[in-house]
Protein backbone atom coordinates (compact mmCIF):
# COMPACT_ATOMS: atom_id res chain seq x y z
CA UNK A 1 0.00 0.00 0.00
CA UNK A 2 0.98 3.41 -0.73
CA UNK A 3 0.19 5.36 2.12
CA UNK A 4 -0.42 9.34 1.42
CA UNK A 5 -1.48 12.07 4.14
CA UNK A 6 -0.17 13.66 7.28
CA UNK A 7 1.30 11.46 9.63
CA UNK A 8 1.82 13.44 12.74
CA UNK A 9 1.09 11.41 15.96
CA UNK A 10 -2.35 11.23 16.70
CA UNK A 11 -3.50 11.75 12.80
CA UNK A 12 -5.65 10.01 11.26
CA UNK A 13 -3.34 8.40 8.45
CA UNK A 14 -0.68 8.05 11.65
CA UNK A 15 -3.00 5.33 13.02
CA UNK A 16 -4.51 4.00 10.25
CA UNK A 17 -1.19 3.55 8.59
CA UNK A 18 -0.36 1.62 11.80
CA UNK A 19 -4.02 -0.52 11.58
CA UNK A 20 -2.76 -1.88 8.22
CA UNK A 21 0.57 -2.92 9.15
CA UNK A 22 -0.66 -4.65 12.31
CA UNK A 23 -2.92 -6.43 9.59
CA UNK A 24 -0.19 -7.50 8.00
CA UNK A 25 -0.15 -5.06 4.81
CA UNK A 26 3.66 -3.27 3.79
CA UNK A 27 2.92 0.44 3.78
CA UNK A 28 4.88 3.10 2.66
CA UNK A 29 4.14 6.26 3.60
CA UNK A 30 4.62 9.75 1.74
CA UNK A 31 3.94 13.27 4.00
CA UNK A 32 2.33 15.68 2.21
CA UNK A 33 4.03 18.13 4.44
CA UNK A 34 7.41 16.93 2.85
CA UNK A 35 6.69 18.98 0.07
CA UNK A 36 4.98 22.07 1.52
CA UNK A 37 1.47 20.72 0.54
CA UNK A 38 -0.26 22.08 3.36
CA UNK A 39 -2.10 25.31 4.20
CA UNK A 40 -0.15 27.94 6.89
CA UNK A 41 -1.98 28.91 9.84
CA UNK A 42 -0.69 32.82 9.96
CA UNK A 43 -2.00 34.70 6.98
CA UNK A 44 1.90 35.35 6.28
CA UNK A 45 1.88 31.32 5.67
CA UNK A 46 -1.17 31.30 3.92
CA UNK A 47 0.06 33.89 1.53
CA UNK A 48 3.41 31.84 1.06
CA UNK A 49 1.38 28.75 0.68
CA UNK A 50 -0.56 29.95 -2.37
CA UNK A 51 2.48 31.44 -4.01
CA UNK A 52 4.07 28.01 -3.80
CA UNK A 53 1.25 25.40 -3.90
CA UNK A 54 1.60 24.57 -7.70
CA UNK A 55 5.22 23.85 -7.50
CA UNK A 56 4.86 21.87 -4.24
CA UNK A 57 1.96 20.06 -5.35
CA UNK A 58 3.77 18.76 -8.83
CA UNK A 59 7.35 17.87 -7.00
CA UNK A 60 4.24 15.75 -4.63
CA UNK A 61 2.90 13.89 -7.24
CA UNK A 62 5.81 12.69 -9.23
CA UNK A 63 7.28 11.82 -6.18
CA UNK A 64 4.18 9.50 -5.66
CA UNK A 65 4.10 8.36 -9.37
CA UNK A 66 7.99 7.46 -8.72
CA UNK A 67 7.06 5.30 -5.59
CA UNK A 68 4.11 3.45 -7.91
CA UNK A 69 6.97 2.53 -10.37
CA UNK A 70 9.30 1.05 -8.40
CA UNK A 71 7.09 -0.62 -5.89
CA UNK A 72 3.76 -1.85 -7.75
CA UNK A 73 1.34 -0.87 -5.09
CA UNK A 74 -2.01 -2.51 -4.85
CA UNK A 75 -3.41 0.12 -3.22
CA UNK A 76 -2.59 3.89 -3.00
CA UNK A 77 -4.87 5.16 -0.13
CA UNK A 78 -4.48 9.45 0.33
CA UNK A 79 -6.43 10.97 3.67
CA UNK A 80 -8.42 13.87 2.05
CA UNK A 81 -6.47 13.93 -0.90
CA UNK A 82 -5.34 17.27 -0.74
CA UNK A 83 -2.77 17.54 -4.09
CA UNK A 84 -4.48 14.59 -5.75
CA UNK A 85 -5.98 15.18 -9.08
CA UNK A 86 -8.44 13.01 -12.12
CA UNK A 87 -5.20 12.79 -13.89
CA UNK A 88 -3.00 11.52 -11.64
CA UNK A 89 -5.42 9.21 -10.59
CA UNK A 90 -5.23 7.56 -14.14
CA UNK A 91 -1.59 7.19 -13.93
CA UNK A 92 -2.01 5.61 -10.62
CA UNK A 93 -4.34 2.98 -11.77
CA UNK A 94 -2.67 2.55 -15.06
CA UNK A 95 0.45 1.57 -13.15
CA UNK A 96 -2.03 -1.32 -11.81
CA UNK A 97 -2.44 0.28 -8.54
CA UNK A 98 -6.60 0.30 -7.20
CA UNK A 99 -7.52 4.51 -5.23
CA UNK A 100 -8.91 4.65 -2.21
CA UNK A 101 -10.24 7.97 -0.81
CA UNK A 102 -10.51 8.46 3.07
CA UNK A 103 -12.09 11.64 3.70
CA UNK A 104 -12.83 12.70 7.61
CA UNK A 105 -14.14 16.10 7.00
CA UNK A 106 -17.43 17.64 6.78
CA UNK A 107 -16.90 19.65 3.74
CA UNK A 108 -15.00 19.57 0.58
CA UNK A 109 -14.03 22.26 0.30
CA UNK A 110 -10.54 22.44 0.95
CA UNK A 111 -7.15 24.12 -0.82
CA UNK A 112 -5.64 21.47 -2.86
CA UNK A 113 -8.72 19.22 -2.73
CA UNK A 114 -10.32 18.40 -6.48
CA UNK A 115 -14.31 17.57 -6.14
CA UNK A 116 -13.49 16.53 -10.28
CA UNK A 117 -11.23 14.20 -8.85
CA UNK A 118 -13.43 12.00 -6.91
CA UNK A 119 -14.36 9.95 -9.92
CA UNK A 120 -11.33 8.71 -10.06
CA UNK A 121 -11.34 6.54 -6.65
CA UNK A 122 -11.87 3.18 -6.59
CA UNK A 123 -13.33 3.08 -3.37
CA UNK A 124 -14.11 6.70 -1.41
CA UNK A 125 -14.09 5.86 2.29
CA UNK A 126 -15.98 8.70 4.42
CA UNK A 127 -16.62 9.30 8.05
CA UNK A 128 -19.95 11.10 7.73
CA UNK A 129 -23.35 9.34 7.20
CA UNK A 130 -24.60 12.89 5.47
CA UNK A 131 -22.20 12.50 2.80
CA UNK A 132 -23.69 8.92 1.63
CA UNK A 133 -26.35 10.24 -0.71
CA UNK A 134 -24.60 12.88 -2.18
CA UNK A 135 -21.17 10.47 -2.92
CA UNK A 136 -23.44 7.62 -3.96
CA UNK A 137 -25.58 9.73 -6.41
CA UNK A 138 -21.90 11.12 -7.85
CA UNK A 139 -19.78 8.15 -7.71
CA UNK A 140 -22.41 4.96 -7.82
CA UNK A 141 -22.94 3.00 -4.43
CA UNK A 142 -20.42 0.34 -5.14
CA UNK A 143 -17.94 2.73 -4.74
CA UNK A 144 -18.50 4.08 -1.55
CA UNK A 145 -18.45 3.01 2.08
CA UNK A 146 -18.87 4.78 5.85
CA UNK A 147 -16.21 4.06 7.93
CA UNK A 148 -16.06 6.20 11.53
CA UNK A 149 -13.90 7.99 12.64
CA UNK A 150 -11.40 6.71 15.58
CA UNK A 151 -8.30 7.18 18.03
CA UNK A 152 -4.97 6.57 17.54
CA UNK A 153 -4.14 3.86 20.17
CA UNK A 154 -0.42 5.03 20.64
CA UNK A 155 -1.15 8.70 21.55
CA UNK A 156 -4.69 8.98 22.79
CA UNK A 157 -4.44 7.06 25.82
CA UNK A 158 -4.41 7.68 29.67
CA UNK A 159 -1.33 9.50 30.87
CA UNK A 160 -2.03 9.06 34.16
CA UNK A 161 -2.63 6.12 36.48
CA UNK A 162 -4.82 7.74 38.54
CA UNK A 163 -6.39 10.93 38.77
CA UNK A 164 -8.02 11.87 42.47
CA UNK A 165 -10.47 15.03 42.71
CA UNK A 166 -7.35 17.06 43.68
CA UNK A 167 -5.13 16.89 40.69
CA UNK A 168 -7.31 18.01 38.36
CA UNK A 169 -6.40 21.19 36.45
CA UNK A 170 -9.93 22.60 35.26
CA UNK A 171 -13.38 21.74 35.62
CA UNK A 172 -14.18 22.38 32.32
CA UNK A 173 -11.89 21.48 28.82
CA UNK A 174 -12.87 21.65 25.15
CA UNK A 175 -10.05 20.64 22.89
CA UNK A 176 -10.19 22.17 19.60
CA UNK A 177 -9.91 24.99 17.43
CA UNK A 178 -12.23 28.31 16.99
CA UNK A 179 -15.43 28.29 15.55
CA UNK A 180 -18.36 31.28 16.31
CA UNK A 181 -20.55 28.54 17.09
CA UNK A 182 -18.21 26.19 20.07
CA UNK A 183 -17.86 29.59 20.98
CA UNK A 184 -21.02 30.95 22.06
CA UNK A 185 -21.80 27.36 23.27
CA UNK A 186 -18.78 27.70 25.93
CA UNK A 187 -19.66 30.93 26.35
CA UNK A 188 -22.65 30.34 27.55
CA UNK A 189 -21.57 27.60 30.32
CA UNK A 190 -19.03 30.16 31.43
CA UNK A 191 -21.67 32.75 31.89
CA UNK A 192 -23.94 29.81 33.88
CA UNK A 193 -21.45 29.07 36.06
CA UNK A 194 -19.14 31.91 37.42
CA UNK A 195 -17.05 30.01 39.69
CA UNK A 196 -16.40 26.82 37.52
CA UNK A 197 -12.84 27.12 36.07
CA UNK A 198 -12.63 26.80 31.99
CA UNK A 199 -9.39 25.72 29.89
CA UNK A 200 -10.03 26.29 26.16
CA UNK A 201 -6.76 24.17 24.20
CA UNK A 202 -6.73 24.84 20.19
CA UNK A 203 -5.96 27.24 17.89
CA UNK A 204 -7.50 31.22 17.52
CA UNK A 205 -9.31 30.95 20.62
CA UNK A 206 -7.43 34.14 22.83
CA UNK A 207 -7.66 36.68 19.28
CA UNK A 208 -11.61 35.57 18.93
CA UNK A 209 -12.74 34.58 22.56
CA UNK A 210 -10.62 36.44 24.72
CA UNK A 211 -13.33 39.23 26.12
CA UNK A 212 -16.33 38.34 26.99
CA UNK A 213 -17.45 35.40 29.70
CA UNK A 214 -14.52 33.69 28.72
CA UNK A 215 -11.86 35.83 29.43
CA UNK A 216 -10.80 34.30 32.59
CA UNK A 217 -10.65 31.02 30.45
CA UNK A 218 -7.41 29.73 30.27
CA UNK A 219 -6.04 29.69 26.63
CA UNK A 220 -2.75 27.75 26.23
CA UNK A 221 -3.15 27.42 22.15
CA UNK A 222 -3.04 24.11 20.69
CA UNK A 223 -2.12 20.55 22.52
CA UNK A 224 -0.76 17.90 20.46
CA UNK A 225 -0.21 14.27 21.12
CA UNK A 226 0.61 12.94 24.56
CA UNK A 227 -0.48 16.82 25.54
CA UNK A 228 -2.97 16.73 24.11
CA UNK A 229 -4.30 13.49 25.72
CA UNK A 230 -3.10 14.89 29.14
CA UNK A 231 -5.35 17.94 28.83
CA UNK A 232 -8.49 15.64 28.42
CA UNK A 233 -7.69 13.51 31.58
CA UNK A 234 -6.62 16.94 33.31
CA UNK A 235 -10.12 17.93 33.29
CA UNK A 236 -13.32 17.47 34.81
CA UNK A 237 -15.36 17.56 32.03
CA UNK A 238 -14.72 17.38 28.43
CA UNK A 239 -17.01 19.62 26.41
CA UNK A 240 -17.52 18.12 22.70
CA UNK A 241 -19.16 20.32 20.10
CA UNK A 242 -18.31 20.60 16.67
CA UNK A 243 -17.87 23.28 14.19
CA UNK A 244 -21.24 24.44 13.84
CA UNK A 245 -23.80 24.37 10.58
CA UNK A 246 -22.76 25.38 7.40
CA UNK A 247 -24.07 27.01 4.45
CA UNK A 248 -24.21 23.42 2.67
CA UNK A 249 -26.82 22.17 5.56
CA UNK A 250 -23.56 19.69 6.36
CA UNK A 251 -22.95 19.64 9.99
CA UNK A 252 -20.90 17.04 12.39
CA UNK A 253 -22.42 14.79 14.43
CA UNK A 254 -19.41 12.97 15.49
CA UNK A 255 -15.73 13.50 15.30
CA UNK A 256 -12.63 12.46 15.88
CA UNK A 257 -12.83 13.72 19.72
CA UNK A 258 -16.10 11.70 20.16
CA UNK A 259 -13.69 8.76 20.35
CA UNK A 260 -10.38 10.07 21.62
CA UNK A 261 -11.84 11.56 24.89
CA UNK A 262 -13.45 8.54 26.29
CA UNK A 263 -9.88 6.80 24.91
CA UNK A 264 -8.00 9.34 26.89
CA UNK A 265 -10.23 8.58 29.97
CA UNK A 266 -11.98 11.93 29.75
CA UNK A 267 -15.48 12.95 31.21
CA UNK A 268 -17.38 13.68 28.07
CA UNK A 269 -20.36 15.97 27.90
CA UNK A 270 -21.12 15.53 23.71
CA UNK A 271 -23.84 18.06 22.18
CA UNK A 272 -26.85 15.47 21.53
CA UNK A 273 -27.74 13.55 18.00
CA UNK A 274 -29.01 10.00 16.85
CA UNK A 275 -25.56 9.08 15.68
CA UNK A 276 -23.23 9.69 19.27
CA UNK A 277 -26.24 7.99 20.84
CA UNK A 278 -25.08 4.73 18.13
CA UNK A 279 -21.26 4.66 19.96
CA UNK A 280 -22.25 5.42 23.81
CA UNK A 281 -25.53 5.13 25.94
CA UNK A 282 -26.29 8.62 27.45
CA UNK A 283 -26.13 8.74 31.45
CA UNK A 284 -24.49 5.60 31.75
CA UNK A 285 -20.82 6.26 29.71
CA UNK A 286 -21.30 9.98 28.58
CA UNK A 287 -23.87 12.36 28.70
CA UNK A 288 -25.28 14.69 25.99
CA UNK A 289 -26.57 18.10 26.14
CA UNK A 290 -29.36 20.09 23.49
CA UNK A 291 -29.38 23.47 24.76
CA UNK A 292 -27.02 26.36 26.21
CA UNK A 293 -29.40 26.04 29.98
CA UNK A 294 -28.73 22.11 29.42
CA UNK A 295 -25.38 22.33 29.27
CA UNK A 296 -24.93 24.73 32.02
CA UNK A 297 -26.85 22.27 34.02
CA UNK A 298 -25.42 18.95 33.85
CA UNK A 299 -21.78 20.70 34.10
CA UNK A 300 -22.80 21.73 37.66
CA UNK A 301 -24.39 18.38 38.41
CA UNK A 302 -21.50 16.09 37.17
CA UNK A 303 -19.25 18.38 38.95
CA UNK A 304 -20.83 17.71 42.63
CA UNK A 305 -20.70 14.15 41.95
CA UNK A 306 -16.79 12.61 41.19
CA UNK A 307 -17.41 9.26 41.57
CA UNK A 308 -20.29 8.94 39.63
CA UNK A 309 -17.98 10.98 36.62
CA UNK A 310 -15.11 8.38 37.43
CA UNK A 311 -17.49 5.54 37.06
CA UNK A 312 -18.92 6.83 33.70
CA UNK A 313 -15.43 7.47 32.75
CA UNK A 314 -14.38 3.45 33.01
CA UNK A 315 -17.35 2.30 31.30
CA UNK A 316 -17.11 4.84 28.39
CA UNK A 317 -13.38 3.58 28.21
CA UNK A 318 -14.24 -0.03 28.39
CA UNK A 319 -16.99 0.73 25.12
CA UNK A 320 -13.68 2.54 22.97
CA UNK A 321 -11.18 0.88 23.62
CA UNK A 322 -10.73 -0.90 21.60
CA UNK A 323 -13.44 -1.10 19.40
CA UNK A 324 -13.45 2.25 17.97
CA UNK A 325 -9.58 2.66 17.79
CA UNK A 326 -7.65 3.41 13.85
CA UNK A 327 -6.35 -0.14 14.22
CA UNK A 328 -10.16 -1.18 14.01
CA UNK A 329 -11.26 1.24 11.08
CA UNK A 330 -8.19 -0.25 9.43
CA UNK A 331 -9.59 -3.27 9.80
CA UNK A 332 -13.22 -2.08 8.24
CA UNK A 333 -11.57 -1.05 5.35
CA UNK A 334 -9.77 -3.38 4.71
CA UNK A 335 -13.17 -5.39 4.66
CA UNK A 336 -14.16 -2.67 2.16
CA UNK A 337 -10.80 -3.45 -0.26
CA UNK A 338 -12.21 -6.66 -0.59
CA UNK A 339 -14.92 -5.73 -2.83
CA UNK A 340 -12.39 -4.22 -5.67
């Protein structure tokens, strides 16, 4: 298998790459950030990054059509694709190699990513059930499959052996970055509840949140890897809402933190739908909130009780892990590479 993505630890290609070895498939990997294939975060490095995407995008592929030459793959699977487009595609395959798409985000429209591409896949491998009709009506129903989301075994994982009520470091965590719509959801729990502490760890919270009821909030910036797991164990309760709705009516039910907080051993509060309620039974592993008053509530009532949280937090545990780990989707779709 030829392996394309970002394979930073706690990725998704990072532990899906390690599912299909563990499964007994040779993969070799190519990192799209090896050739500057990624978007910057600071406008200066999103300025550079459209000056210099063409170039970096062309040194990516021929490096990939290189690997295909010398080592025959029968698969070359890319995470989002981002680079990838109908062209190469039919290189790829006419090198005898079958496409796989893996695509765990809610929208498609990304820099780099080719919608006219999609054709071109084999199999197209997606982590939202609201993307089935519109992929099957595009690309036929024999070539697509649902596969969830997951956690990467080697990184999201307790760091701790214990945690009594004393060593925690906030009452209140959500991991991930800015969105107007996380934000007036935390916003309003802050406002609810004056004298519960609130960590905020991701990216553009302190330029975008940093007035208002949060302001006391503290916000490091982004947690990675075994940080990033530590922060979720660190605190009370893990808050899990999602970017918010979108003009395309596409909105997350799940994602990858729906998995990796009960994985981390992290008290998870997840904003309510049909499809959280298929992974984890409400008030017995998690609990889910609908509204801002909700939330607000069942923050101060898992707060006064710690041993019914740390209870919750072992069965939740015992349901991911690990069932819903990379090494698991790995093995779903590898299932799915069956039928091409």
């Amino acid at each position: 298998m030829l392996f394309t993505g970002e394979f930073w630890a706690g990725a998704s290609a990072r532990g899906l790459s390690d599912g299909f070895r563990d499964l007994g498939w040779a993969v070799q990997e190519v990192d799209q950030r090896d050739f500057g294939v990624k978007r910057g975060k600071s406008p200066v490095l999103r300025i550079a990054s459209r000056l210099t995407r063409r170039m970096a995008e062309e040194a990516y592929r021929a490096r990939l059509l290189e690997e295909c030459r010398v080592l025959k793959p029968d698969i070359f699977l890319t995470v989002k694709g981002v680079g990838i487009t109908a062209d190469f595609l039919q290189e790829v395959r006419r090198a005898g190699a079958k496409t796989v798409m893996y695509f765990p985000d809610f929208h498609f429209d990304h820099p780099g990513v080719s919608v006219e591409s999609f054709a071109g896949y084999d199999l197209f491998v997606t982590t939202k059930t609201f993307q089935l009709d519109y992929l099957e009506n595009l690309l036929g129903p024999e070539h697509v499959a649902y596969v969830p989301h997951g956690f990467s075994g080697c990184v999201h994982e307790p760091v701790y052996s214990n945690m009594p009520e004393s060593d925690f470091e906030a009452d209140v965590l959500h991991a991930g970055n800015h969105s107007a719509w996380k934000q007036r959801w935390l916003e309003g729990a802050a406002a609810a509840l004056p004298d519960a502490s609130f960590r905020v760890v991701g990216n553009s919270w302190r330029e975008n949140a940093g007035g208002g009821p949060l302001a006391r909030s503290d916000m490091p910036g982004p947690r990675l890897g075994i940080g990033y797991a530590g922060a979720i164990q660190a605190a009370r309760i893990n808050i899990a809402v999602h970017f918010g709705p979108t003009a395309s009516g596409w909105e997350d039910r799940v994602s990858t933190r729906t998995f990796e907080i009960p994985a981390c051993k992290g008290f998870m509060l997840h904003i309510d739908n049909e499809e959280v309620r298929a992974f984890f039974e409400p008030g017995v592993e998690i609990d889910v909130f609908s509204t801002p008053e909700e939330l607000a509530d069942k923050i101060g009532f898992y707060l006064a009780r710690p041993e019914l949280r740390a209870q919750m937090i072992e069965r939740a545990y015992a349901r991911c892990v690990p069932a819903y780990s990379y090494a698991a989707r790995a093995k779903q779709i590898a299932d799915q590479l069956e039928t091409i």
